[in-house]
Protein backbone atom coordinates (compact mmCIF):
# COMPACT_ATOMS: atom_id res chain seq x y z
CA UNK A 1 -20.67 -30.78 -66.05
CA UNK A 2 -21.87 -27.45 -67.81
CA UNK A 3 -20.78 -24.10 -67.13
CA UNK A 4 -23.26 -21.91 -65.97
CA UNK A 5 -23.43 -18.69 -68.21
CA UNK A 6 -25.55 -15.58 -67.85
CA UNK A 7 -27.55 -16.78 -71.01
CA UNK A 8 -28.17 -20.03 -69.75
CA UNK A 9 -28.82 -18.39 -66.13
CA UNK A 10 -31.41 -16.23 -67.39
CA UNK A 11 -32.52 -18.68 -70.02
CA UNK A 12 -33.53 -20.81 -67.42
CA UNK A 13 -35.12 -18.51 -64.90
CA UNK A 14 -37.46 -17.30 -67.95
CA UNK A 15 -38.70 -21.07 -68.38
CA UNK A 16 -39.80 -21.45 -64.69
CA UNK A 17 -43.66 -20.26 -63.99
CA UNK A 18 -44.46 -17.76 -61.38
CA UNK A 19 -44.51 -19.79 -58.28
CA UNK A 20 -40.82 -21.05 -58.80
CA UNK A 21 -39.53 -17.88 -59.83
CA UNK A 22 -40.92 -16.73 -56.21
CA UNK A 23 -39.60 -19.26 -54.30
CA UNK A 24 -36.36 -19.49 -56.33
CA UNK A 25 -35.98 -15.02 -55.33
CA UNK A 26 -36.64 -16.12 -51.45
CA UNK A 27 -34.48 -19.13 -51.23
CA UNK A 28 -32.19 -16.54 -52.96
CA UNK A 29 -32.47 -14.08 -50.06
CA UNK A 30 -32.58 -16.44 -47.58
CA UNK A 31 -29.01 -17.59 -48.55
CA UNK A 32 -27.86 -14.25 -48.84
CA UNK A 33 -29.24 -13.33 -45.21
CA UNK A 34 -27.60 -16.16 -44.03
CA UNK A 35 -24.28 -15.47 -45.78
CA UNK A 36 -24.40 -12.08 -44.66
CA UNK A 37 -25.56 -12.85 -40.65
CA UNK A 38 -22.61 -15.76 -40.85
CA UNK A 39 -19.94 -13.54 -42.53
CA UNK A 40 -20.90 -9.72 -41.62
CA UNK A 41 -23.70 -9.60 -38.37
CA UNK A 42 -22.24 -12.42 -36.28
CA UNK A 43 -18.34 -11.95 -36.23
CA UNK A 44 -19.77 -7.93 -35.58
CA UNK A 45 -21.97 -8.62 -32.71
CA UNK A 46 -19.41 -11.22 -31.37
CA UNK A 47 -16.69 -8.43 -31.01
CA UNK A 48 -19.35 -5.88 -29.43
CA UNK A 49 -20.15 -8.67 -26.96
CA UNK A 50 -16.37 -9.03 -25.76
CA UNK A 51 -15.46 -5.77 -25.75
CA UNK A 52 -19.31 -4.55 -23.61
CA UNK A 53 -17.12 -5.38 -20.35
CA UNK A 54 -14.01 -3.55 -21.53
CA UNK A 55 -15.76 -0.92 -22.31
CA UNK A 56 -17.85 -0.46 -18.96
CA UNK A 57 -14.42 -0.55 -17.23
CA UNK A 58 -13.31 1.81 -19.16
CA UNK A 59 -15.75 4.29 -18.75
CA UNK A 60 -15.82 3.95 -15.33
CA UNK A 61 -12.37 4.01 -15.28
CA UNK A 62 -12.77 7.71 -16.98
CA UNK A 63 -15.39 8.71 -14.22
CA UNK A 64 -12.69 8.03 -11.58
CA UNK A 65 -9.74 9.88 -13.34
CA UNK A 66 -12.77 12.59 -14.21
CA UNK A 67 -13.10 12.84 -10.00
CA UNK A 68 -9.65 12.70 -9.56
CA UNK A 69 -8.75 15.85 -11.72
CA UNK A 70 -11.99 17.26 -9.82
CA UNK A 71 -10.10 16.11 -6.51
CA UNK A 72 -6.48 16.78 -7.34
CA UNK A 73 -5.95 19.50 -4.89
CA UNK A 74 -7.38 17.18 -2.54
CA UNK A 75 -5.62 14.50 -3.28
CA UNK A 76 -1.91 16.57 -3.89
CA UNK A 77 -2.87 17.76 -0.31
CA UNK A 78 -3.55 14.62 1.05
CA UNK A 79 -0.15 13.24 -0.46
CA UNK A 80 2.03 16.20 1.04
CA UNK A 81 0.38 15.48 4.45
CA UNK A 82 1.13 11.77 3.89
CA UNK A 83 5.10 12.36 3.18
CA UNK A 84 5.39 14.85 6.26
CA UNK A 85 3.63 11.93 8.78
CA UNK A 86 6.41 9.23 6.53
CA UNK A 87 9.44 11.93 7.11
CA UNK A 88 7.96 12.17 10.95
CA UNK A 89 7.62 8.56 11.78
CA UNK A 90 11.25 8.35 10.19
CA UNK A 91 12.66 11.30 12.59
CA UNK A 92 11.39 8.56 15.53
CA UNK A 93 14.41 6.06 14.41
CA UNK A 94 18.53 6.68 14.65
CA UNK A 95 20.57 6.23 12.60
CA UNK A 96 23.86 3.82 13.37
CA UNK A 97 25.63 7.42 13.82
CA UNK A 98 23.09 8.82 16.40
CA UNK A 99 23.18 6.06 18.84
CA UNK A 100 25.70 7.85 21.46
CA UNK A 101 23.73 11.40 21.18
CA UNK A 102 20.65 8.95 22.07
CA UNK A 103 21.98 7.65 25.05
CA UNK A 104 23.01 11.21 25.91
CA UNK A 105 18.91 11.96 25.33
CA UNK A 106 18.08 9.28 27.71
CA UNK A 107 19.95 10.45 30.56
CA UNK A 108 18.95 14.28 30.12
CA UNK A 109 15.62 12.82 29.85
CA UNK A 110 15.61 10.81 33.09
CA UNK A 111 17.74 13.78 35.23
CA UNK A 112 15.40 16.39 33.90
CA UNK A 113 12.39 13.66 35.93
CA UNK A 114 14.40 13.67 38.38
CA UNK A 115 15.70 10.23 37.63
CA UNK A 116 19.43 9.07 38.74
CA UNK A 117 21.19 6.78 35.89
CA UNK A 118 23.29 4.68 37.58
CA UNK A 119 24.24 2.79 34.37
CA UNK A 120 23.29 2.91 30.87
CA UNK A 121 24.42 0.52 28.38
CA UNK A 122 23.58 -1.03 25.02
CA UNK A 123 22.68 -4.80 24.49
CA UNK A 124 23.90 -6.57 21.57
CA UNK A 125 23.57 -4.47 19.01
CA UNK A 126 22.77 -6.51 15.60
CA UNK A 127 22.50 -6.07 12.44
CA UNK A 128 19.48 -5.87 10.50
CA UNK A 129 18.24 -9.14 8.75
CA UNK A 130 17.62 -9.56 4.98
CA UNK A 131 16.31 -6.31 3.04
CA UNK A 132 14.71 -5.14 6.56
CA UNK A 133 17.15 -2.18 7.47
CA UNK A 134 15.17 -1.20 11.04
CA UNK A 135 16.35 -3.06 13.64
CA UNK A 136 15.87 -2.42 17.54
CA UNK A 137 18.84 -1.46 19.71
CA UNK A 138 18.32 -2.88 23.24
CA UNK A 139 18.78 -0.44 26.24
CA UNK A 140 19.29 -1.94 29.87
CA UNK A 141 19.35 1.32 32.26
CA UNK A 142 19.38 1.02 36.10
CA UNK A 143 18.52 3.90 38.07
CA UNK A 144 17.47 5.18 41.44
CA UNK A 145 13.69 7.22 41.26
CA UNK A 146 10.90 8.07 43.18
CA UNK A 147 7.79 6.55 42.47
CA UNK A 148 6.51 10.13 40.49
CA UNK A 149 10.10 10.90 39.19
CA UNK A 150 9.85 7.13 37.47
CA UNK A 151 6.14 8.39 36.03
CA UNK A 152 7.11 11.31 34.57
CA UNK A 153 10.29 9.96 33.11
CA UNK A 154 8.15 6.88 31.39
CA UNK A 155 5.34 9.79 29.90
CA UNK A 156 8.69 11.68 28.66
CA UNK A 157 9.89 8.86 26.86
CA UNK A 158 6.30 8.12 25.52
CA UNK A 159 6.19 11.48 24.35
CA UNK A 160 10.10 11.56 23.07
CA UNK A 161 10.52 12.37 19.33
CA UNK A 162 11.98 9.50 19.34
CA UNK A 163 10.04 6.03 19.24
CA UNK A 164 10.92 3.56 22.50
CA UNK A 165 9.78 0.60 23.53
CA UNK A 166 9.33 -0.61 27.49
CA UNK A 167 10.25 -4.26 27.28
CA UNK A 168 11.10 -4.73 30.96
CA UNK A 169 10.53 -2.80 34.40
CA UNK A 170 11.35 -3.86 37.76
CA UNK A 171 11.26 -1.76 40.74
CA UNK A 172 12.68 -3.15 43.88
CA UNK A 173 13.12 -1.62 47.59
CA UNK A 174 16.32 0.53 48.51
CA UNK A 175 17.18 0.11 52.07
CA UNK A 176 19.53 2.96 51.96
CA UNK A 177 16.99 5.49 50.74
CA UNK A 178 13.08 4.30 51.25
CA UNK A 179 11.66 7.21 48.77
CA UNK A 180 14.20 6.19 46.26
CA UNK A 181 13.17 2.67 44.54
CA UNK A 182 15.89 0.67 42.39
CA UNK A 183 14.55 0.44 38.97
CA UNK A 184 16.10 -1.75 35.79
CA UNK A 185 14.28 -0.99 32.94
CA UNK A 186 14.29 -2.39 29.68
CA UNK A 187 14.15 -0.43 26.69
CA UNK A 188 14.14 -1.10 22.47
CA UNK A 189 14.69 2.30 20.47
CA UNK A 190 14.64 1.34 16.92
CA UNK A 191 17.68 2.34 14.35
CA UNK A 192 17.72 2.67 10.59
CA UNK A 193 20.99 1.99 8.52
CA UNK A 194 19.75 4.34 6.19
CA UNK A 195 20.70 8.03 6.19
CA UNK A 196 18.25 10.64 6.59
CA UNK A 197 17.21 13.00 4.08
């Protein structure tokens, strides 16, 4: 096999007529568009193609962050208000050392109704379970109350800084005093093991 040299290159280009020397220059470009759409142009346009969707994310990614730093007194104030309703609805639970000053709550609650405690007491007390640490401490009260006395008491403890729960009401007749009903009420307050900031 013979080694192709310039001189024999151009030797034989000069020995071809017109017409071959035409077609030999565009079957020359051809290859060379080819080898430059298959080496250059395609692995290019393949890369712009995968990265089109990146990049639309990104810019709108840019136009949020853009609004945000347009909104960031907004959104700083809206964060602050967010932490003080947190730090609020945490104020609404007790902590395992508050639980005696909340059943002293509950009965200056229920006398300032006009309610009569006759007995107060915790039920079963648990734990909290797993990573949970609210859990609700049960509160059976019995009492003696008018029908209004019992109404305001029960809007007082829906408006208590503190968050209870009715789980159980029962009013029954006193014979010894018709305007005062017995009432057993069931209550859940809910207690964090947690301490308070």
């Amino acid at each position: 096999m013979a080694a192709f040299s310039k001189e024999t290159l151009v030797g034989l280009w000069n020995t071809r007529n017109l017409r071959e020397k035409k077609m030999l220059a565009a079957l020359a470009a051809a290859f060379l568009l080819f080898l430059d759409y298959s080496l250059l142009l395609q692995p290019l346009l393949g890369g712009f193609g995968k990265a089109a969707p990146e990049i639309a994310r990104l810019k709108n990614e840019v136009g949020g962050l853009k609004d945000d730093e347009k909104n960031k007194d907004l959104i700083v104030k809206a964060w602050n208000q967010t932490k003080a309703k947190i730090e609020e609805a945490r104020r609404q639970f007790v902590t395992s050392h508050e639980v005696p000053a909340l059943f002293e709550d509950l009965s200056k609650l229920a006398l300032s109704s006009g309610v009569k405690i006759l007995s107060l007491r915790p039920i079963d007390i648990a734990s909290p379970q797993g990573t949970d640490p609210y859990f609700r401490v049960p509160i059976k009260v019995s009492a003696l109350a008018g029908a209004h006395e019992l109404g305001g008491f029960m809007a007082k403890l829906e408006t208590a800084p503190l968050f209870f729960r009715v789980t159980d009401l029962r009013i029954a007749e006193n014979i010894s005093d018709p305007k005062k009903h017995l009432v057993e009420l069931g209550l859940d307050a809910y207690r964090v093991e947690e301490k308070r900031s």
